[in-house]
C-alpha atoms as a PDB file:
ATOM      1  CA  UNK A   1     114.013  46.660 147.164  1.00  0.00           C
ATOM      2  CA  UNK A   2     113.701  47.260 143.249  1.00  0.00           C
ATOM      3  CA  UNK A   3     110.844  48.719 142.083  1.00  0.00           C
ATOM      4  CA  UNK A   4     108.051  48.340 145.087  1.00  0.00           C
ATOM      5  CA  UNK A   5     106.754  50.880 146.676  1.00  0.00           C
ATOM      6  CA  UNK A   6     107.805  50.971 150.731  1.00  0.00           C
ATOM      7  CA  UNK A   7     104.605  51.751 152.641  1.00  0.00           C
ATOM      8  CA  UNK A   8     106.281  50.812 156.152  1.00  0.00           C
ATOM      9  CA  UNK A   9     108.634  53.650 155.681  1.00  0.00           C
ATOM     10  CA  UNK A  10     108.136  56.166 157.823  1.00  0.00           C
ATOM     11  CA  UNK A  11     108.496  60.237 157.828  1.00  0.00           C
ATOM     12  CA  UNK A  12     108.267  62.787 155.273  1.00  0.00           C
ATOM     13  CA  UNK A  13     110.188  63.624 152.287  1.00  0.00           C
ATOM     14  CA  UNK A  14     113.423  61.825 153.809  1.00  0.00           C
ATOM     15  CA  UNK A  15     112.394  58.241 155.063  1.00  0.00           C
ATOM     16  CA  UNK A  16     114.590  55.931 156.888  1.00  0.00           C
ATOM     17  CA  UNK A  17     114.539  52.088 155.508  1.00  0.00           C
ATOM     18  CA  UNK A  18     114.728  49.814 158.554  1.00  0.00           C
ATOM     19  CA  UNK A  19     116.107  46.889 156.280  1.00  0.00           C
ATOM     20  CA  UNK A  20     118.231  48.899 153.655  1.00  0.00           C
ATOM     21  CA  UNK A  21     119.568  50.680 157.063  1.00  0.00           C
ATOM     22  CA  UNK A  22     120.138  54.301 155.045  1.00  0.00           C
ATOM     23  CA  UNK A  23     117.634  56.923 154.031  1.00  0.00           C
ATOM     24  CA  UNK A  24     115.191  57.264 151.190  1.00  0.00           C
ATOM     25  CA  UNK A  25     114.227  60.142 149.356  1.00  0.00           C
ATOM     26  CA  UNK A  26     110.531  60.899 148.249  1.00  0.00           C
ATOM     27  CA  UNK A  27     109.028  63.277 145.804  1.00  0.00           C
ATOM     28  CA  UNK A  28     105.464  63.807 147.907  1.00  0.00           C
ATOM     29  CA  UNK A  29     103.984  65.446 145.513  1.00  0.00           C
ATOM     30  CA  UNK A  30     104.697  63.333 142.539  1.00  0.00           C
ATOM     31  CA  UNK A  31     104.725  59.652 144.813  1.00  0.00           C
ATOM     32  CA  UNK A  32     107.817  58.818 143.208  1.00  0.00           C
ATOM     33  CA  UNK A  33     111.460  57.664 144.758  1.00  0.00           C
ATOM     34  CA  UNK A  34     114.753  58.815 144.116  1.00  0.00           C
ATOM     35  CA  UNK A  35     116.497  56.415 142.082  1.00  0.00           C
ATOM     36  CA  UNK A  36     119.896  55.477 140.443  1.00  0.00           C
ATOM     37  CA  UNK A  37     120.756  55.276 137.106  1.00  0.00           C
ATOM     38  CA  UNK A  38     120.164  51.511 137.715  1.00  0.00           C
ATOM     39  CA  UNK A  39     116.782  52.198 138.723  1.00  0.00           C
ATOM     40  CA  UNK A  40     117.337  50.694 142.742  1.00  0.00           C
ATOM     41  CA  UNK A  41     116.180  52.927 145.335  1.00  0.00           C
ATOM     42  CA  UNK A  42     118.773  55.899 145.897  1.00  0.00           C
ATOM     43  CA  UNK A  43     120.036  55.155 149.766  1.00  0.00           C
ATOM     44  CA  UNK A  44     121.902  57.838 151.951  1.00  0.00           C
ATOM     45  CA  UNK A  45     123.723  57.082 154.881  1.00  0.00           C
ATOM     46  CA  UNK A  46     123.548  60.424 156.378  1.00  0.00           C
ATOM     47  CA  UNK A  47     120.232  62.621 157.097  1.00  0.00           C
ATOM     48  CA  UNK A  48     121.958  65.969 156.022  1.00  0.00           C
ATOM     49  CA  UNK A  49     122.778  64.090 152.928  1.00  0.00           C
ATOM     50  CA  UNK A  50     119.239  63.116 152.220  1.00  0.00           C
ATOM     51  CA  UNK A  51     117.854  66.367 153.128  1.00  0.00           C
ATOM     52  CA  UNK A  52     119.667  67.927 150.678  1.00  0.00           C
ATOM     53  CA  UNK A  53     119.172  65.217 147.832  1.00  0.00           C
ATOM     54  CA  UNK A  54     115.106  65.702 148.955  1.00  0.00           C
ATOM     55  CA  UNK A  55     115.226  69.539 148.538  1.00  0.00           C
ATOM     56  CA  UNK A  56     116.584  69.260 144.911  1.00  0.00           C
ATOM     57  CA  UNK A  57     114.119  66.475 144.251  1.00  0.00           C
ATOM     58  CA  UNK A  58     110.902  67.700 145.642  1.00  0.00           C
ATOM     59  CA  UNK A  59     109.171  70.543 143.649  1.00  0.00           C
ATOM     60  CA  UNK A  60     108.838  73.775 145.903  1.00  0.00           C
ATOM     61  CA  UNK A  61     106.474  76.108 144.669  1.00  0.00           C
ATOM     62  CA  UNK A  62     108.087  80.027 145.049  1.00  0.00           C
ATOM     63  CA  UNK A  63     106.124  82.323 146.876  1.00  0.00           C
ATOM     64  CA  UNK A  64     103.149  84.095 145.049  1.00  0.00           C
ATOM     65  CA  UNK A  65     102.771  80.743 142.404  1.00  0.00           C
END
């Protein structure tokens, strides 16, 4: 997949890849995709995995900021 963007993913956050067959993460509020070291697309074969990669990846803003 390298480095294009994947409009035909679907979801929010935590996308599935039909073709790559795993999950992809998504910063929403920054547009940009978890990535290895390599630069390729980060893929996770589990959801809960995913999930928990998105949640370190994707800025939360704290309550009262």
């Amino acid at each position: 997949m390298g480095d294009v963007q994947v409009p035909r993913l679907h979801g929010y956050g935590v996308r599935w890849d039909p073709e790559g067959r795993c999950y992809r993460v998504r910063n929403e509020s920054a547009g940009e995709w978890l990535r290895q070291d390599s630069g390729e697309l980060k893929g996770f074969v589990s959801f809960s995995d995913a999930y928990s990669a998105w949640r370190a990846f994707e800025v939360h803003k704290r309550p009262g900021e």
